[in-house]
Protein backbone atom coordinates (compact mmCIF):
# COMPACT_ATOMS: atom_id res chain seq x y z
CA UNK A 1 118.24 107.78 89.80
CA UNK A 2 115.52 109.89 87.54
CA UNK A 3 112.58 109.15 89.42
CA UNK A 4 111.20 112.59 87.53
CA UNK A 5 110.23 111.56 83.96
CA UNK A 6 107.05 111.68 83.30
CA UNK A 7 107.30 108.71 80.87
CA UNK A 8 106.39 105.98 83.21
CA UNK A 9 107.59 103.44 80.86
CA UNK A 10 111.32 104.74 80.47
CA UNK A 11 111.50 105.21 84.36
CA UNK A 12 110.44 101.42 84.12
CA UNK A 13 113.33 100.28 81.75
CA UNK A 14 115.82 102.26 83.89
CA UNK A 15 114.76 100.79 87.21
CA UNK A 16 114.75 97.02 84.96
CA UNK A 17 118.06 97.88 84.33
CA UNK A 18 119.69 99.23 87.41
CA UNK A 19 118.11 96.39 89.22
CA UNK A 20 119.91 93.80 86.34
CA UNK A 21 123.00 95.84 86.92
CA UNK A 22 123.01 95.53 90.82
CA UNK A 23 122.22 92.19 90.70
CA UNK A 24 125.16 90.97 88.03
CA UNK A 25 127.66 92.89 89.08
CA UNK A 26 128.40 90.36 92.38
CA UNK A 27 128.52 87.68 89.45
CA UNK A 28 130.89 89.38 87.40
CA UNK A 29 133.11 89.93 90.20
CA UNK A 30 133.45 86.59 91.53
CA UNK A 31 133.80 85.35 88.39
């Protein structure tokens, strides 16, 4: 987790996409 950048947007985008990652990877399993 780079909580360091100083681009507030990219640190964004990563959370965005950690978070979609966490919360599809029960799915996917189940599945």
């Amino acid at each position: 987790m780079a909580r360091n950048y100083g681009d507030d947007n990219k640190s964004a985008l990563d959370a965005k996409s950690d978070a979609q990652k966490i919360a599809f990877a029960p799915i996917m399993f189940q599945a």
